[in-house]
C-alpha atoms as a PDB file:
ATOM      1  CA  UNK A   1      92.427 104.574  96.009  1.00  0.00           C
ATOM      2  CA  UNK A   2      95.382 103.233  93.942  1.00  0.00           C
ATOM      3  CA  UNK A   3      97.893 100.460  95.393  1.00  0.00           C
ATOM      4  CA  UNK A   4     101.028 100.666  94.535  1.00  0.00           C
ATOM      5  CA  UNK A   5     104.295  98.218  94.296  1.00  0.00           C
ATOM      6  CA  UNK A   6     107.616  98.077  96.042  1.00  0.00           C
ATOM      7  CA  UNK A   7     110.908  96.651  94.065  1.00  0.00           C
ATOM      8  CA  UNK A   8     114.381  96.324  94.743  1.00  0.00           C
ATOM      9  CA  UNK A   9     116.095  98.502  91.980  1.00  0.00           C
ATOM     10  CA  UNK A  10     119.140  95.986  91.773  1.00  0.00           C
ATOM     11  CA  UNK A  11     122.184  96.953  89.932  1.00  0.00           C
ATOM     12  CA  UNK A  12     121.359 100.909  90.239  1.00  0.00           C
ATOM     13  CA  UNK A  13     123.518 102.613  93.066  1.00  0.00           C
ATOM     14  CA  UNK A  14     121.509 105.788  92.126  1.00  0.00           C
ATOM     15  CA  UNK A  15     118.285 107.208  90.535  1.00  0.00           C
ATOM     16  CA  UNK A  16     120.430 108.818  88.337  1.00  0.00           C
ATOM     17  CA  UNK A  17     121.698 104.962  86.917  1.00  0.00           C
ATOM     18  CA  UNK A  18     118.015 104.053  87.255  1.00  0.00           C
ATOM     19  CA  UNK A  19     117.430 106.781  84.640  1.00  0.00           C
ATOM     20  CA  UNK A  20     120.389 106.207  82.377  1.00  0.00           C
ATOM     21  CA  UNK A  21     119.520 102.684  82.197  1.00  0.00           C
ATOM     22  CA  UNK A  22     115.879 103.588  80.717  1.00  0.00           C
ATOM     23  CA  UNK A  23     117.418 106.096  78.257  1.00  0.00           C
ATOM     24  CA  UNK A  24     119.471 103.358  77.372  1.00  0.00           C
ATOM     25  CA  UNK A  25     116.435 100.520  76.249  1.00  0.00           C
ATOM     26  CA  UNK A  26     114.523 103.192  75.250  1.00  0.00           C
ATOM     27  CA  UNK A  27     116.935 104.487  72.204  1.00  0.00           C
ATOM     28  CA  UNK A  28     118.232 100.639  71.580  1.00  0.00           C
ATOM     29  CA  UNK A  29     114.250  99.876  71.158  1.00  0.00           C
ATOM     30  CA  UNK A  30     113.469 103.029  68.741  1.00  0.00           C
ATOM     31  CA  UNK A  31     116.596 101.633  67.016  1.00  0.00           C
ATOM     32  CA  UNK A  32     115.435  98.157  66.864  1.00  0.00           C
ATOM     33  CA  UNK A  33     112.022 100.023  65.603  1.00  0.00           C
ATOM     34  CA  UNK A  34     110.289  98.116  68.151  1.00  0.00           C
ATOM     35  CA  UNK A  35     107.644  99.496  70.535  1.00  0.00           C
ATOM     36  CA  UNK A  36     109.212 102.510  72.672  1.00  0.00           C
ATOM     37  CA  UNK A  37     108.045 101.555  75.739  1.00  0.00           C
ATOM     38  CA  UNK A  38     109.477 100.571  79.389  1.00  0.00           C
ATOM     39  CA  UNK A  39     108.958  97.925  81.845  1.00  0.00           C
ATOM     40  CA  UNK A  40     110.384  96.188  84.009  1.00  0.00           C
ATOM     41  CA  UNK A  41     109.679  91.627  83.771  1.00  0.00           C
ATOM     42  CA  UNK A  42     108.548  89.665  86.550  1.00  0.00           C
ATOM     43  CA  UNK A  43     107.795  86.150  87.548  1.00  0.00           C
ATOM     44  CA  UNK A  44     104.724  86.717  90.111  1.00  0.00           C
ATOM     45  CA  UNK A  45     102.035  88.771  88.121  1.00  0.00           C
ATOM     46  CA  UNK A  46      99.937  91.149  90.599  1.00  0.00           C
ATOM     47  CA  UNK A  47      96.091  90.030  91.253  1.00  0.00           C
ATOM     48  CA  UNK A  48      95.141  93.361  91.855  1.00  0.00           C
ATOM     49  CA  UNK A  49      95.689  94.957  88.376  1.00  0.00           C
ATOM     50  CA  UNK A  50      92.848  97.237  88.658  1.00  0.00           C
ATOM     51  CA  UNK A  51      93.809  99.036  92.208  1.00  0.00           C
ATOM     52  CA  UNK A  52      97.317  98.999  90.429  1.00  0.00           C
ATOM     53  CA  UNK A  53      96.249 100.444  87.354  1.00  0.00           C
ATOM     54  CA  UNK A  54      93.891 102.894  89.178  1.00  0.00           C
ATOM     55  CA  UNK A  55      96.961 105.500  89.365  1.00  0.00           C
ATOM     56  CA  UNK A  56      99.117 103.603  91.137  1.00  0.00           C
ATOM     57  CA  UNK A  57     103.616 103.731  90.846  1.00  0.00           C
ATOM     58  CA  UNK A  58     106.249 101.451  91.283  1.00  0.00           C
ATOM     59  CA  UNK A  59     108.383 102.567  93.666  1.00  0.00           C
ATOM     60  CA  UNK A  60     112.230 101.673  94.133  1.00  0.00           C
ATOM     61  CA  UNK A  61     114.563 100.280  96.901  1.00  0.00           C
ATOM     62  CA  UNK A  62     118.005 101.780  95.757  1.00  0.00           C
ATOM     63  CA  UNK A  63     120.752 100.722  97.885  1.00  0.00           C
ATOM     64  CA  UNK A  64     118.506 100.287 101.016  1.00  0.00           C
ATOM     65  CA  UNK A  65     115.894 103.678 100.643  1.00  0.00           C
ATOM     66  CA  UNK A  66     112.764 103.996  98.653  1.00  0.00           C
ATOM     67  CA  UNK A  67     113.809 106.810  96.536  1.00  0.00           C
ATOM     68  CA  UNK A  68     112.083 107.008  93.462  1.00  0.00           C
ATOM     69  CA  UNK A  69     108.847 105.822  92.023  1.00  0.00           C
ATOM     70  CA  UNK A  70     107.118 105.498  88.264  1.00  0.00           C
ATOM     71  CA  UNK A  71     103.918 105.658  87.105  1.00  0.00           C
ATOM     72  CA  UNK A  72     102.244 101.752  86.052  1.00  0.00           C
ATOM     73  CA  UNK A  73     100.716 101.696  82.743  1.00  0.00           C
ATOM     74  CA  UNK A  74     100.013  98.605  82.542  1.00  0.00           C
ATOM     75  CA  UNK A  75     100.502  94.823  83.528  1.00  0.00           C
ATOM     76  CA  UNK A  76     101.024  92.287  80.889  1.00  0.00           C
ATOM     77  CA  UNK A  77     101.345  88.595  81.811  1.00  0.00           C
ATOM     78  CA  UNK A  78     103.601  86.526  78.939  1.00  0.00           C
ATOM     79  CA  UNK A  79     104.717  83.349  79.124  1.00  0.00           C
ATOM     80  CA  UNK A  80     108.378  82.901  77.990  1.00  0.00           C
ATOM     81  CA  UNK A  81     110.413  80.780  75.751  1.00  0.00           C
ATOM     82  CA  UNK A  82     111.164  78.423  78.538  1.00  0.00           C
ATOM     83  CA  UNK A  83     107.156  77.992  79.322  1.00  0.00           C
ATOM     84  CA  UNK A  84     107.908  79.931  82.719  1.00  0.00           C
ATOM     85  CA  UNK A  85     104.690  81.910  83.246  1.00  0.00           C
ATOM     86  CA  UNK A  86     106.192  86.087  83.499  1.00  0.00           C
ATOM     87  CA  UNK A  87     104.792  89.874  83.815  1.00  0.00           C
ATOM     88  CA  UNK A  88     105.664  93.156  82.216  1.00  0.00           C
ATOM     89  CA  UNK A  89     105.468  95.742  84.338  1.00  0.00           C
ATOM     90  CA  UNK A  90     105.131  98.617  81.888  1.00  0.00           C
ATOM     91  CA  UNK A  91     105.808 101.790  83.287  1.00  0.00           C
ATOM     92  CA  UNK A  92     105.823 105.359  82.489  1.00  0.00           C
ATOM     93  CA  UNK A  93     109.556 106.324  81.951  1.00  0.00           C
ATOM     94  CA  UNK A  94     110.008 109.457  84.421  1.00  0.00           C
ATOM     95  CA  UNK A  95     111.213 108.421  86.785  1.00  0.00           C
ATOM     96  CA  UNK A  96     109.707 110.665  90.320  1.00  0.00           C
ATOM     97  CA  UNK A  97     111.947 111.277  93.345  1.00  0.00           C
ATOM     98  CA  UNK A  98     110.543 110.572  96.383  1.00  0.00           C
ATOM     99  CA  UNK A  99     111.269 111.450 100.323  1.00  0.00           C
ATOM    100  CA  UNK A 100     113.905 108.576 101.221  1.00  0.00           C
ATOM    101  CA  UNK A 101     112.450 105.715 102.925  1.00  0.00           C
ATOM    102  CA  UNK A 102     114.700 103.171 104.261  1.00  0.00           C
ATOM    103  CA  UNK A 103     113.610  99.652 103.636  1.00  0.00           C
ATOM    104  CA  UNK A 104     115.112  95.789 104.027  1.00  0.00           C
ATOM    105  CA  UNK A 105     116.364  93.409 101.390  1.00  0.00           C
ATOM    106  CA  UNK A 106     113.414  91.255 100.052  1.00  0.00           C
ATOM    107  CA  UNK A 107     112.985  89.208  97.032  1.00  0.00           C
ATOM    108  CA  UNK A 108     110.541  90.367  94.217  1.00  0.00           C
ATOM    109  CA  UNK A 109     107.880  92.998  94.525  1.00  0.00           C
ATOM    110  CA  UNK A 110     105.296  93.319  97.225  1.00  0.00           C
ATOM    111  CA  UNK A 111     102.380  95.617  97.889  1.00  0.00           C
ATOM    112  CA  UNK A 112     102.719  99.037  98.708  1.00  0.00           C
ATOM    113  CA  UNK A 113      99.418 101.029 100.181  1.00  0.00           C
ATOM    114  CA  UNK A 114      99.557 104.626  99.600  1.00  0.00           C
ATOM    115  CA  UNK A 115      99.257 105.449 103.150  1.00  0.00           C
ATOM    116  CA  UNK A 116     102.810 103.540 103.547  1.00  0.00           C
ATOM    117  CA  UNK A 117     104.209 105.300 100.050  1.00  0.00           C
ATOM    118  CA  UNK A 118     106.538 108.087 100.938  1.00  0.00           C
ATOM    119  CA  UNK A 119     105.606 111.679  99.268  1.00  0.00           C
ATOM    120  CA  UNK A 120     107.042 113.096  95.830  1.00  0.00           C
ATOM    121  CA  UNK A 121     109.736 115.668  96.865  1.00  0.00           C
ATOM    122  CA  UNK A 122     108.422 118.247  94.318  1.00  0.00           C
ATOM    123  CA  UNK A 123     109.962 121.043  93.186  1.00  0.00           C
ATOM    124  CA  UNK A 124     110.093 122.537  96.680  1.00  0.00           C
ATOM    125  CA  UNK A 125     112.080 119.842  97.614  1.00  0.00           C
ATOM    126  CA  UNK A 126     114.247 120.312  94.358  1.00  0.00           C
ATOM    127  CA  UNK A 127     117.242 121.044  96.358  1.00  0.00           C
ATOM    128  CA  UNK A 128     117.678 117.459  97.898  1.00  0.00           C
ATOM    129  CA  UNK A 129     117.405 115.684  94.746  1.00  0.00           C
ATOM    130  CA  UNK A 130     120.312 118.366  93.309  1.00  0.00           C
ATOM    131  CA  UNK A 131     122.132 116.359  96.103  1.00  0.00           C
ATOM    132  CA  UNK A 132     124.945 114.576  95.444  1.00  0.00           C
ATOM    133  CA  UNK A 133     123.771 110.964  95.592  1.00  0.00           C
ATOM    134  CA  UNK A 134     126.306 110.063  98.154  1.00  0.00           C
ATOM    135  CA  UNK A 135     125.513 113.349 100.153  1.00  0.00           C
ATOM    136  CA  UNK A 136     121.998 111.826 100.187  1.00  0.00           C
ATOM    137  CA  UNK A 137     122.332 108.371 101.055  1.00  0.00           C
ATOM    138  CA  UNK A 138     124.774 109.378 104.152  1.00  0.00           C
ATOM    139  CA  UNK A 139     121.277 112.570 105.184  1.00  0.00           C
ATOM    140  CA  UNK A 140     119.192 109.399 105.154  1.00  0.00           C
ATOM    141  CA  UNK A 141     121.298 107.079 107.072  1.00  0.00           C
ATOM    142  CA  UNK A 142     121.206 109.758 109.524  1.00  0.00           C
ATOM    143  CA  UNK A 143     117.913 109.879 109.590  1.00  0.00           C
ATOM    144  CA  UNK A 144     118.074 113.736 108.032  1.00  0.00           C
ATOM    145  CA  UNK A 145     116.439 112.999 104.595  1.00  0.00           C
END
């Protein structure tokens, strides 16, 4: 069974500026004719990079709710220019809505099992993420989402 991670998606007040923002590095790398690739860096690499890498996502805390996730491809540990010991997180750029699932501040990523891991909305579900985003955060805080 895959395990999964949990991250703080700072700086994005939506999914939609979570996707924009990988558009974004996507076309300056093809521009830069470097790899096309996404991920996100790290300080603390993961010690379980085969249950990671055995299907599992990185899912997102924007602006308090778990509300999107993206598929891990792989995890590359670097060590920078400063000698500071890092991780790519290299993930698969769509980006998956997810049922809203509030969650506290915390600093870097932590462990998510897949029992815990809220559910893809789907396109059943397509409706709610055709949501305005403040629609949706105000459903959730209500506990309707």
């Amino acid at each position: 069974m895959a395990l999964n991670l949990i991250k703080l998606c700072v700086g994005c007040e939506s999914v939609e500026d979570l996707e924009e923002w990988i558009a974004m590095r996507l076309d300056q790398r093809r521009r830069a004719r470097e790899p096309v690739e996404q991920w996100h860096t790290t300080r603390m690499v993961p010690t379980r990079r085969t249950e990671l890498l055995d299907g599992g996502s990185l899912y997102w805390v924007i602006k308090g709710s778990v509300q999107c996730r993206q598929t891990l491809l792989d995890v590359r540990p670097f060590v920078d220019d400063e000698g500071i010991s890092r991780c790519h997180l290299v993930l698969h750029p769509e980006v998956v809505r997810t049922d809203w699932q509030p969650r506290r501040a915390f600093q870097g990523w932590r462990y998510l099992k897949p029992n815990e891991a809220p559910a893809d909305l789907g396109s059943a579900r397509a409706e709610i993420a055709a949501m305005p985003p403040k629609l949706r955060q105000e459903l959730a805080e209500l506990g309707l989402l």
